[in-house]
PDB file of N, CA and C in Angstrom:
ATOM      1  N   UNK A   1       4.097   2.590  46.158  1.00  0.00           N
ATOM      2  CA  UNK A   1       4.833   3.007  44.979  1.00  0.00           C
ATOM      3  C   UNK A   1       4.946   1.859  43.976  1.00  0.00           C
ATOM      4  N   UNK A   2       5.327   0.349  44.467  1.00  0.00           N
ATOM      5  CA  UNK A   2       5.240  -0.456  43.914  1.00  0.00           C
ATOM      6  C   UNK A   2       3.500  -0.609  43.430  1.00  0.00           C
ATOM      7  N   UNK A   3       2.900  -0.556  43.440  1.00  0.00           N
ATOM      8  CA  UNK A   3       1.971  -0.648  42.587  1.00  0.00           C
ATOM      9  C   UNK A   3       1.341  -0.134  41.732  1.00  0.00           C
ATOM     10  N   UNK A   4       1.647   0.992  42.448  1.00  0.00           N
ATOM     11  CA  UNK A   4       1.818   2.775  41.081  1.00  0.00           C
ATOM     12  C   UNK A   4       2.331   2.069  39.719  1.00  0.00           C
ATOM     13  N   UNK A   5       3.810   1.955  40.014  1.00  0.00           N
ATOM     14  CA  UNK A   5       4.425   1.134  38.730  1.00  0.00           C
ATOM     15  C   UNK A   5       3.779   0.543  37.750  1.00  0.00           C
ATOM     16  N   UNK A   6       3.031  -0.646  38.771  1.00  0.00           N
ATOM     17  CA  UNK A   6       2.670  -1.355  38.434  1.00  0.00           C
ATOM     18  C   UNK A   6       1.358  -1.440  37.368  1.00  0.00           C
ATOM     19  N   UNK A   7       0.403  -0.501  37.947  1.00  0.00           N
ATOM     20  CA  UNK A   7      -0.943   0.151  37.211  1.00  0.00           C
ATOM     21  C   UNK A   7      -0.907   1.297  36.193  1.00  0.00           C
ATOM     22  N   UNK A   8       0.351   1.487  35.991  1.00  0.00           N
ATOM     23  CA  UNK A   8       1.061   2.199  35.133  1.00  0.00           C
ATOM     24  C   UNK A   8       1.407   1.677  34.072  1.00  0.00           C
ATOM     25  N   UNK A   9       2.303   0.389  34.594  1.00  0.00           N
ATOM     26  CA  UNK A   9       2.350  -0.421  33.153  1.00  0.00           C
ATOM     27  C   UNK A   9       1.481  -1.050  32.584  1.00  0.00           C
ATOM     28  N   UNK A  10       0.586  -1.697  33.461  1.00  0.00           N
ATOM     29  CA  UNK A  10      -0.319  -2.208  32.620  1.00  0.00           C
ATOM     30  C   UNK A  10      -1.599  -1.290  32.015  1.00  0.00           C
ATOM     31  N   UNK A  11      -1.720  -0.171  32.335  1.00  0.00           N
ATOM     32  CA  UNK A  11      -2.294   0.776  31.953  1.00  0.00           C
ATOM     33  C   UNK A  11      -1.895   0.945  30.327  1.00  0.00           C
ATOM     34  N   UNK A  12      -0.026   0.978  30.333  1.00  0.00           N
ATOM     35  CA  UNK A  12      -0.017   1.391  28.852  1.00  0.00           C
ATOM     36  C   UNK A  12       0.396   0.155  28.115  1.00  0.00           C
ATOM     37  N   UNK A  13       0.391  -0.768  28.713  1.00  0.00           N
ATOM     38  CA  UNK A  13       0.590  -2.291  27.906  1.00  0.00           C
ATOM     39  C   UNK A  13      -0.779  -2.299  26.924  1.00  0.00           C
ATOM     40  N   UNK A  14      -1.907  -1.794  27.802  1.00  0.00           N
ATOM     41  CA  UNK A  14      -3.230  -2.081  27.223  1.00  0.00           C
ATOM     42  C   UNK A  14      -3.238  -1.051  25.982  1.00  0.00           C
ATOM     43  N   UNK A  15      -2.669   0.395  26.932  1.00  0.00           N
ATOM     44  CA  UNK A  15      -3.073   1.515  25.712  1.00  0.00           C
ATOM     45  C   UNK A  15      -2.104   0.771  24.224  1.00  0.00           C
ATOM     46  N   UNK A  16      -1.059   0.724  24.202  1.00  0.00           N
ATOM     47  CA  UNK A  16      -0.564   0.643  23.133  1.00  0.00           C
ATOM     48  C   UNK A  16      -0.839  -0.887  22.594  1.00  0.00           C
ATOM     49  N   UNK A  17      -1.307  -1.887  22.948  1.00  0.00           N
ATOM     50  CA  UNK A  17      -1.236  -3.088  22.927  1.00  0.00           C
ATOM     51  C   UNK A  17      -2.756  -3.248  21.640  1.00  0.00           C
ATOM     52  N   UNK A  18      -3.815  -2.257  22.315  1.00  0.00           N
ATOM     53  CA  UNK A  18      -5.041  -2.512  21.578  1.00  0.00           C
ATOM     54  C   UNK A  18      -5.061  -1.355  20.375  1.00  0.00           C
ATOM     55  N   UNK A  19      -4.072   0.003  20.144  1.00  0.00           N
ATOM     56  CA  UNK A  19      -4.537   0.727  19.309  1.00  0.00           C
ATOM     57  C   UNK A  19      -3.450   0.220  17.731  1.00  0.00           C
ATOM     58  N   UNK A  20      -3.581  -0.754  17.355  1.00  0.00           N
ATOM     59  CA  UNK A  20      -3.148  -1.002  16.171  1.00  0.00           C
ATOM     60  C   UNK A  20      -4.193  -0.848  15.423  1.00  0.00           C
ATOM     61  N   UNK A  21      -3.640  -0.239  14.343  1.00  0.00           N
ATOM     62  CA  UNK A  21      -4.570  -0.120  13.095  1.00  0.00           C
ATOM     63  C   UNK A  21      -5.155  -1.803  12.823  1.00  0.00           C
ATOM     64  N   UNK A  22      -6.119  -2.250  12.015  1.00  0.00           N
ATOM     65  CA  UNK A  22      -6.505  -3.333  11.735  1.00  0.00           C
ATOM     66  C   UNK A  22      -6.267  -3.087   9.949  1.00  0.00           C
ATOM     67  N   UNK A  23      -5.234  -3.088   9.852  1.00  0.00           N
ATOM     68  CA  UNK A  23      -4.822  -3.261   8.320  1.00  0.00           C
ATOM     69  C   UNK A  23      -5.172  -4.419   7.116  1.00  0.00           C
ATOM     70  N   UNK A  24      -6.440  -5.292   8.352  1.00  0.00           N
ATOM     71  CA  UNK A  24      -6.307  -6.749   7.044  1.00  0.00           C
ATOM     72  C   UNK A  24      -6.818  -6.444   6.060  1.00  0.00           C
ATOM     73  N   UNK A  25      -6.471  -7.727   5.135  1.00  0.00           N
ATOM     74  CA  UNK A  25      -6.648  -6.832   3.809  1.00  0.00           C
ATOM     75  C   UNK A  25      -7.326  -8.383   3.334  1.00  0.00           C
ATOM     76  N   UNK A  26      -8.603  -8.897   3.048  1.00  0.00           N
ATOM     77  CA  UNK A  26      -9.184  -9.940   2.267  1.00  0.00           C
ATOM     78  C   UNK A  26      -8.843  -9.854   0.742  1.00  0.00           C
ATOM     79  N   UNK A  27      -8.397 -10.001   0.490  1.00  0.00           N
ATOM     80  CA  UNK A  27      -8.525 -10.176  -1.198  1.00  0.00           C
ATOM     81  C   UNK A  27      -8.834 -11.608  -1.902  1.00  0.00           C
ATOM     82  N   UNK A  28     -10.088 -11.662  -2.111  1.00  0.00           N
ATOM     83  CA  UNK A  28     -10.787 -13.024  -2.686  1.00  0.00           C
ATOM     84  C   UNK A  28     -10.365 -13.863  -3.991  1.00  0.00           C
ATOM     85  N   UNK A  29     -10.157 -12.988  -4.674  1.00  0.00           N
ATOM     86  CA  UNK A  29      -9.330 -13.347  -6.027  1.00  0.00           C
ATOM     87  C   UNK A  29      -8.245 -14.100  -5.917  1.00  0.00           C
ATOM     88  N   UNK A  30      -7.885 -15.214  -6.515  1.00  0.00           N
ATOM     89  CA  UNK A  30      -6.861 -16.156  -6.084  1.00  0.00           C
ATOM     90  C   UNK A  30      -5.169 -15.452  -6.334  1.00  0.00           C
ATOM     91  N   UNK A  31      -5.669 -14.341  -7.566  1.00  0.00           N
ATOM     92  CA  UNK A  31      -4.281 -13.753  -8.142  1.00  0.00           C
ATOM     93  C   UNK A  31      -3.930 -12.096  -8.180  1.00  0.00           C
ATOM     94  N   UNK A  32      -4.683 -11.961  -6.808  1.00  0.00           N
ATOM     95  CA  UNK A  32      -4.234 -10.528  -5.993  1.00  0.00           C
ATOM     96  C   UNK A  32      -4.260 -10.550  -4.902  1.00  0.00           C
ATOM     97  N   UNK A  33      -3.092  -9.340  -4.918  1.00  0.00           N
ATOM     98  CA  UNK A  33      -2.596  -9.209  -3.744  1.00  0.00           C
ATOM     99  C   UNK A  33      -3.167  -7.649  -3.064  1.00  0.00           C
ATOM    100  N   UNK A  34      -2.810  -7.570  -1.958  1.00  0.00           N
ATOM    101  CA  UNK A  34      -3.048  -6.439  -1.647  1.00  0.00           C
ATOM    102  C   UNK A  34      -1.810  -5.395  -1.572  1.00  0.00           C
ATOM    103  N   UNK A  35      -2.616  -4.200  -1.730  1.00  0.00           N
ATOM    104  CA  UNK A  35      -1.874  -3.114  -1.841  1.00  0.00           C
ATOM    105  C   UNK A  35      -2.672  -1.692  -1.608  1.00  0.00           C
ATOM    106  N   UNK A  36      -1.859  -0.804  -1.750  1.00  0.00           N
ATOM    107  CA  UNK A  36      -2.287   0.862  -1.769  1.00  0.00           C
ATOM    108  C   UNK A  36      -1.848   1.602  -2.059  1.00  0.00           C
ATOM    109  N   UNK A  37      -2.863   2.813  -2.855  1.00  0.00           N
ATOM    110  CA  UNK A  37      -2.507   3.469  -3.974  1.00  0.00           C
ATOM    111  C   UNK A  37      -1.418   4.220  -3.545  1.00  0.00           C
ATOM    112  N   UNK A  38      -0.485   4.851  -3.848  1.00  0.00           N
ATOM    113  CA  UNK A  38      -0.012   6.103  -3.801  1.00  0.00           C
ATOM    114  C   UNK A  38       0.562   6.702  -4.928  1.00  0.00           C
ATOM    115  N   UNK A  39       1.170   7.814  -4.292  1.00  0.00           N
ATOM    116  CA  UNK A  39       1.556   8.653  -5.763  1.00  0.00           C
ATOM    117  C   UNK A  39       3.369   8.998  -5.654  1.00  0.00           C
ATOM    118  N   UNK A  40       3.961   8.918  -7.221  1.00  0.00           N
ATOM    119  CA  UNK A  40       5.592   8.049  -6.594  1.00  0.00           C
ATOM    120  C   UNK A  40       5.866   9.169  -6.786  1.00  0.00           C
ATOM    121  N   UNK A  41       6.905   9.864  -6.150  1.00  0.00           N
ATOM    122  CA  UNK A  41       7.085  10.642  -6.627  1.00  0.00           C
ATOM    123  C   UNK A  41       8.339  11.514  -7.104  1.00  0.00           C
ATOM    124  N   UNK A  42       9.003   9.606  -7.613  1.00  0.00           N
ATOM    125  CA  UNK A  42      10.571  10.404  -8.160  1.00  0.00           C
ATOM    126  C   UNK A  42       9.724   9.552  -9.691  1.00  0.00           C
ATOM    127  N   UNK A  43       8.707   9.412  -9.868  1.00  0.00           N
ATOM    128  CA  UNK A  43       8.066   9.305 -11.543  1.00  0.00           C
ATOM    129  C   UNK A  43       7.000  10.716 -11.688  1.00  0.00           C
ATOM    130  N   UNK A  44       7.908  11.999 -11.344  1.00  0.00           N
ATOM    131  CA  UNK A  44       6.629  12.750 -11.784  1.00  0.00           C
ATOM    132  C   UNK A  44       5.273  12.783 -11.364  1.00  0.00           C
ATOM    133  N   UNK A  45       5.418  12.175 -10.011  1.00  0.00           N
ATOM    134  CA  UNK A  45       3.972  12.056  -8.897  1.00  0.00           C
ATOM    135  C   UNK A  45       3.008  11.125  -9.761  1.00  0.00           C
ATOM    136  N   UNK A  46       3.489  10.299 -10.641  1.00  0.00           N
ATOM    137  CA  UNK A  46       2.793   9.145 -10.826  1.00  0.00           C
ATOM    138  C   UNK A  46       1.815   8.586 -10.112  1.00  0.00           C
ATOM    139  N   UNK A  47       0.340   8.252 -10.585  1.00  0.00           N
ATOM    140  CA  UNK A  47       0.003   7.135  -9.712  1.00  0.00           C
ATOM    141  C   UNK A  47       0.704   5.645  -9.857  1.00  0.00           C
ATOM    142  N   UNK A  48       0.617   4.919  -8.323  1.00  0.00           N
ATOM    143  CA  UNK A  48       1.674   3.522  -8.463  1.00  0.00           C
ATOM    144  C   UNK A  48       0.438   2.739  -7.144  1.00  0.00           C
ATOM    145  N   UNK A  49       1.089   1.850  -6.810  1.00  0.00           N
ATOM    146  CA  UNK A  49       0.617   1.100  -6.011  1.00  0.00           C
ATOM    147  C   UNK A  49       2.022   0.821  -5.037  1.00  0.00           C
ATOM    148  N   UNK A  50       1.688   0.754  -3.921  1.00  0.00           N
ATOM    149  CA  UNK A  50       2.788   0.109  -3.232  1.00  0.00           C
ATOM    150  C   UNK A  50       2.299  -1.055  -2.362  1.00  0.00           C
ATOM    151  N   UNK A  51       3.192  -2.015  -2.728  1.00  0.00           N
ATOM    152  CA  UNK A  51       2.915  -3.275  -2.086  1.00  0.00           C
ATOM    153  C   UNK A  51       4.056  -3.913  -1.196  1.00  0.00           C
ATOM    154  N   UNK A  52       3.648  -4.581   0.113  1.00  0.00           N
ATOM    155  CA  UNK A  52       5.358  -5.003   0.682  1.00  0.00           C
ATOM    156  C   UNK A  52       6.354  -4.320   0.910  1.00  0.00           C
ATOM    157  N   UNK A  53       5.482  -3.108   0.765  1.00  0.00           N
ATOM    158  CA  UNK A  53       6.873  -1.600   1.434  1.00  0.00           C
ATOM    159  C   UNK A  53       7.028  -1.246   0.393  1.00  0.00           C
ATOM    160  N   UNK A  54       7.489  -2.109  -1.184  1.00  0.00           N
ATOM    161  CA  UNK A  54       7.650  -1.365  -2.127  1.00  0.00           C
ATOM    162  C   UNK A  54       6.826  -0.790  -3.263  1.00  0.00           C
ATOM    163  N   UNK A  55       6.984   0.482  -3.793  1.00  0.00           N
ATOM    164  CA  UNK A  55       6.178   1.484  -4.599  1.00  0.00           C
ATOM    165  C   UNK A  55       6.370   1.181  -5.814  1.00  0.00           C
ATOM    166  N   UNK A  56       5.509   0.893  -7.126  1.00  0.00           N
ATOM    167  CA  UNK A  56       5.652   0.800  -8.085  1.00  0.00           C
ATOM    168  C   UNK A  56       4.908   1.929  -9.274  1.00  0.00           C
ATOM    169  N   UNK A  57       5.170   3.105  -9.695  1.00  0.00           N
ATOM    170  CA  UNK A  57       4.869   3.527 -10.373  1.00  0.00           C
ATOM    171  C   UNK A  57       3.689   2.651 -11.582  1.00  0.00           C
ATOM    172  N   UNK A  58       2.447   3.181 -11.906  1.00  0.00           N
ATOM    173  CA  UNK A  58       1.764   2.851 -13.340  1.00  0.00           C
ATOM    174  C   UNK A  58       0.480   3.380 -14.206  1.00  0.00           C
ATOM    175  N   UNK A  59       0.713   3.485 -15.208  1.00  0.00           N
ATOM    176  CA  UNK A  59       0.119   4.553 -15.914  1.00  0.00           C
ATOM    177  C   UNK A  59      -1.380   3.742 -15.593  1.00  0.00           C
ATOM    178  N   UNK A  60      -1.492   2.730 -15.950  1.00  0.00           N
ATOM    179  CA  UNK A  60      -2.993   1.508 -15.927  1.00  0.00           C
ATOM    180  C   UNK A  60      -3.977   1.789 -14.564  1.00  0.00           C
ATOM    181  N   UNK A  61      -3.642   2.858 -13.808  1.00  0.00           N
ATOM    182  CA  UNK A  61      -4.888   2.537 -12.734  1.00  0.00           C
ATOM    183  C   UNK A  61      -5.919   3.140 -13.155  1.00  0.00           C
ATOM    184  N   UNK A  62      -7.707   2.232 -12.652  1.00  0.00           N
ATOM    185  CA  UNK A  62      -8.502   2.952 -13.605  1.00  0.00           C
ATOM    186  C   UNK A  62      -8.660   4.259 -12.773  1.00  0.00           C
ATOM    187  N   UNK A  63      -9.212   5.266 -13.054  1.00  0.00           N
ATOM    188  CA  UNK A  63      -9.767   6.555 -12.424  1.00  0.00           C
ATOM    189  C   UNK A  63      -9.995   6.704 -11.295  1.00  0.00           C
ATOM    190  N   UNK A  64     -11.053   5.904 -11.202  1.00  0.00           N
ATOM    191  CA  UNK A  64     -12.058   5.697 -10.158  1.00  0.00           C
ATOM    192  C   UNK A  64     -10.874   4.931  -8.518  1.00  0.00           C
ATOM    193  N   UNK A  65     -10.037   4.376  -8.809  1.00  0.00           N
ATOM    194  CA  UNK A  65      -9.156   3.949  -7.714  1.00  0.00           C
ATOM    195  C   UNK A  65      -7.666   4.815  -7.958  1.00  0.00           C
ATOM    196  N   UNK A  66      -7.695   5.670  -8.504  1.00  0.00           N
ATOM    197  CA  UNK A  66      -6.486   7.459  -8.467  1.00  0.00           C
ATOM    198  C   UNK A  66      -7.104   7.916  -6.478  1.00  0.00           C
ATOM    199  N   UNK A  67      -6.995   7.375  -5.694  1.00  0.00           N
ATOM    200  CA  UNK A  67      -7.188   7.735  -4.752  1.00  0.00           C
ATOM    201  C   UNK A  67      -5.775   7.299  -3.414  1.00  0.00           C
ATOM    202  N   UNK A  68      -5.263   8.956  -3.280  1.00  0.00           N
ATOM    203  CA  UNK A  68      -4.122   8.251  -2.595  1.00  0.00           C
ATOM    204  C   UNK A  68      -4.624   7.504  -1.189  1.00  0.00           C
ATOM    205  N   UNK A  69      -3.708   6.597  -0.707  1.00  0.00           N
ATOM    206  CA  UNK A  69      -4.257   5.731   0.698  1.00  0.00           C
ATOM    207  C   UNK A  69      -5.051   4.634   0.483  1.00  0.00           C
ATOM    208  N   UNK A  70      -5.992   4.601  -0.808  1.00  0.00           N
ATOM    209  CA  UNK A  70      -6.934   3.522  -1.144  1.00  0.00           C
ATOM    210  C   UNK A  70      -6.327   1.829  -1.042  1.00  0.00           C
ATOM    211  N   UNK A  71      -6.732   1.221  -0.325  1.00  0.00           N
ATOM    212  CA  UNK A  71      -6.579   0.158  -0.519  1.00  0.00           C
ATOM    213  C   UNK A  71      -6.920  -0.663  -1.232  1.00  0.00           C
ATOM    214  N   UNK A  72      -6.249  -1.335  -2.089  1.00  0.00           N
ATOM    215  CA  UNK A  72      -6.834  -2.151  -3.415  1.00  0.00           C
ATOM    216  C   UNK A  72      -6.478  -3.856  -3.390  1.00  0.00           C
ATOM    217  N   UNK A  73      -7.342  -4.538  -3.657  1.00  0.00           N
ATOM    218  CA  UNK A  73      -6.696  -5.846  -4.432  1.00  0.00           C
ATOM    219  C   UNK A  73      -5.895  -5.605  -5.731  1.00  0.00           C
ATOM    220  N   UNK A  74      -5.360  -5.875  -6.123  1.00  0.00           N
ATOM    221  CA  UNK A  74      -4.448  -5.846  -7.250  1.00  0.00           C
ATOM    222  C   UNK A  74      -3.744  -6.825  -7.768  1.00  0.00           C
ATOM    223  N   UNK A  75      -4.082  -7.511  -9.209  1.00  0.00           N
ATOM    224  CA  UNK A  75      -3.313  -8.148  -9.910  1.00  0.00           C
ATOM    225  C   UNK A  75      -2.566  -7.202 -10.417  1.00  0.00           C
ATOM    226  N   UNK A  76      -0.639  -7.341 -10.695  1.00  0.00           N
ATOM    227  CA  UNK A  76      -0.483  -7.012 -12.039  1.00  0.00           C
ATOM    228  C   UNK A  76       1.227  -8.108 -12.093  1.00  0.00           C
ATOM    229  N   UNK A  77       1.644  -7.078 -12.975  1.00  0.00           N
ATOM    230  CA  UNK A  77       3.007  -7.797 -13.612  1.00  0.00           C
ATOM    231  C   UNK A  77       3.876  -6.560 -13.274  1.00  0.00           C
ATOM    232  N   UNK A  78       5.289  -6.674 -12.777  1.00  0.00           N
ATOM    233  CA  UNK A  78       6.231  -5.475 -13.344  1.00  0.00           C
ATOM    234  C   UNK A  78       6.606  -5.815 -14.034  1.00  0.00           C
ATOM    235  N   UNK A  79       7.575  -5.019 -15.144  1.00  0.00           N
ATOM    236  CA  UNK A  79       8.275  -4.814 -16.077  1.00  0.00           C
ATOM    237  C   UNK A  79       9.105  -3.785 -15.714  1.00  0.00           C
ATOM    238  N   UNK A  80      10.249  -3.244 -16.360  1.00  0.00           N
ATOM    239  CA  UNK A  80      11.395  -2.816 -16.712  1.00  0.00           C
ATOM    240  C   UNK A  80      10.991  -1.412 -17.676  1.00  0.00           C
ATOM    241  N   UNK A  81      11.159  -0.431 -17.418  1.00  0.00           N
ATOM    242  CA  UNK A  81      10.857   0.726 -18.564  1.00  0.00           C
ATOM    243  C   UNK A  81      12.328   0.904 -18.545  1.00  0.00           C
ATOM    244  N   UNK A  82      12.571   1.124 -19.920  1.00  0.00           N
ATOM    245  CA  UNK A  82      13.732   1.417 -20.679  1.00  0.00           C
ATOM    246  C   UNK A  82      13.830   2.655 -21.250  1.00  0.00           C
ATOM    247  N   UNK A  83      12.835   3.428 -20.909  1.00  0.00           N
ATOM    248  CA  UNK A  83      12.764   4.801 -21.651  1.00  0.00           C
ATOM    249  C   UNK A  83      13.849   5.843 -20.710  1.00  0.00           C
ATOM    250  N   UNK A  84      14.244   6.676 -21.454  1.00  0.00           N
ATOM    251  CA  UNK A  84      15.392   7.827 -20.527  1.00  0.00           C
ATOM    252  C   UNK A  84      14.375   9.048 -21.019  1.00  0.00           C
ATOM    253  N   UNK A  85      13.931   9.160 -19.571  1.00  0.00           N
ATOM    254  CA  UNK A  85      13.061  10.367 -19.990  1.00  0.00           C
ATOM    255  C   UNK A  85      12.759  10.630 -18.772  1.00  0.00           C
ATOM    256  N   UNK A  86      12.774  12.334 -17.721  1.00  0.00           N
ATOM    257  CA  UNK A  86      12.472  12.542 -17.140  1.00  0.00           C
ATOM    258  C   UNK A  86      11.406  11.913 -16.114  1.00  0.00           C
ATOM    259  N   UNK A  87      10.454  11.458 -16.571  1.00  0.00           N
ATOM    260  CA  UNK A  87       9.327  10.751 -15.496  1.00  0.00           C
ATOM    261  C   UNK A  87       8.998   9.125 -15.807  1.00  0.00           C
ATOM    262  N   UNK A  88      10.363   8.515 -16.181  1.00  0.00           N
ATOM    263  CA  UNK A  88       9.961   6.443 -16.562  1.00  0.00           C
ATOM    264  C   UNK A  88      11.115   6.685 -16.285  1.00  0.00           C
ATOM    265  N   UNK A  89      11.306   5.217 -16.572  1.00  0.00           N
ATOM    266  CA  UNK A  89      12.722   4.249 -16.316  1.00  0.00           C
ATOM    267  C   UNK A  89      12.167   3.394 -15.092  1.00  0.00           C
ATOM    268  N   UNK A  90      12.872   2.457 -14.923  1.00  0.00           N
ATOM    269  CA  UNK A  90      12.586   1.691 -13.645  1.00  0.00           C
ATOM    270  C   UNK A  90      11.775   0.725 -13.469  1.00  0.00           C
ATOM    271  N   UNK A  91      11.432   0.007 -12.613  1.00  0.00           N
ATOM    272  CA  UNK A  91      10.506  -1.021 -12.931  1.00  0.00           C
ATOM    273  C   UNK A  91       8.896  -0.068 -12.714  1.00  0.00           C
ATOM    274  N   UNK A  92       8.167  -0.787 -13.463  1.00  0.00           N
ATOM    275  CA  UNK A  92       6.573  -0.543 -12.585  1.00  0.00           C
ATOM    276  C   UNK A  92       5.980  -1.707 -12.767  1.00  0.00           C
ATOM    277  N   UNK A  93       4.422  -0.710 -12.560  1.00  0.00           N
ATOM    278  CA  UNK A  93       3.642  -2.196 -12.513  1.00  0.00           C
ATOM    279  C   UNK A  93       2.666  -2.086 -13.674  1.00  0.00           C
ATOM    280  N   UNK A  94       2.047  -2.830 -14.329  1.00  0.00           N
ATOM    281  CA  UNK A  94       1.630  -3.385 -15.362  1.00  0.00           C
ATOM    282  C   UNK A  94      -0.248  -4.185 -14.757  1.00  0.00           C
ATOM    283  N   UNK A  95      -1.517  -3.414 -14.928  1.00  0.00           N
ATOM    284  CA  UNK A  95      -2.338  -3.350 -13.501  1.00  0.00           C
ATOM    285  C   UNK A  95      -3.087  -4.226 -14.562  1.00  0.00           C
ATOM    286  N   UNK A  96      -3.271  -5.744 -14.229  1.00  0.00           N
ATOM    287  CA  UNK A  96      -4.244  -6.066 -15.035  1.00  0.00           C
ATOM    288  C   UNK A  96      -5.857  -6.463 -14.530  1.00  0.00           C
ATOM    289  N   UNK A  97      -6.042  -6.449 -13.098  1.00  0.00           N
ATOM    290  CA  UNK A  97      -7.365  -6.283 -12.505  1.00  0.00           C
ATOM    291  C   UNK A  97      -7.225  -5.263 -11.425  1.00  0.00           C
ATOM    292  N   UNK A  98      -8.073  -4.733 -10.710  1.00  0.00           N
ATOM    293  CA  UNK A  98      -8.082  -4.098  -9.488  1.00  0.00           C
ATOM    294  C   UNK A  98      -9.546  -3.513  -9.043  1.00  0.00           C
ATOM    295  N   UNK A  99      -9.264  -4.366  -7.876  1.00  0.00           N
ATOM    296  CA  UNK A  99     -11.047  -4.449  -6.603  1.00  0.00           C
ATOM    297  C   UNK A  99     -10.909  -3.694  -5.372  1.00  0.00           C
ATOM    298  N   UNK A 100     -11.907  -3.232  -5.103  1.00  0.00           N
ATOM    299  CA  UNK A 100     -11.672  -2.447  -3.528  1.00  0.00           C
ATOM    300  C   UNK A 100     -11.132  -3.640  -2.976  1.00  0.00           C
ATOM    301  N   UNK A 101     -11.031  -3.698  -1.539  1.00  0.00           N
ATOM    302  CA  UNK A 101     -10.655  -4.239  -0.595  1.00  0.00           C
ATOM    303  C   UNK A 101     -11.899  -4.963  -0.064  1.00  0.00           C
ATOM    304  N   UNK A 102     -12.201  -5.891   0.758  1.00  0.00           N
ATOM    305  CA  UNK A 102     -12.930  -6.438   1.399  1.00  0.00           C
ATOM    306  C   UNK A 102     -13.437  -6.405   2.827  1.00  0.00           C
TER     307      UNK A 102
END
């Protein structure tokens, strides 16, 4: 019985130990970071980027990376929207390069 246990645990030490996603993220550019797209969706299902857990709404992504889940390099800036209007306010982001991933 004691070894039952035993081949048991290490059975799922391994299972759960090796199935992590491999999330790295290269970004070559000295002044991006990584991130991924999503869509916000207390801005009116905005596309944004979320980086570091947090989501930033922005109008600037080009087309071609409007792909939710996409992983991107990403320079940008936030700023502050001051507008009172159903789908702004809040900070976003401000996208001034953006590369696939590596």
């Amino acid at each position: 019985m004691k070894s039952l246990v035993t081949i048991v645990s290490i059975l799922l030490f391994t299972t759960f130990s090796c199935s992590k996603k491999n999330n790295s993220c290269n970004c070559s550019a000295t002044n991006q970071v990584c991130a991924t797209i999503v869509q916000v969706a207390g801005n009116c299902n905005n596309f944004g980027i979320k980086v570091n857990g947090q989501e930033y709404p922005s109008q600037n992504i080009p087309s071609q990376f409007q792909n939710v889940g996409l992983n991107v390099c990403v320079e940008y800036i936030l700023f502050q929207d001051l507008r009172l209007c159903a789908c702004c306010g809040g900070t976003w982001a401000d996208i001034k390069s953006m590369t696939k991933t590596n």
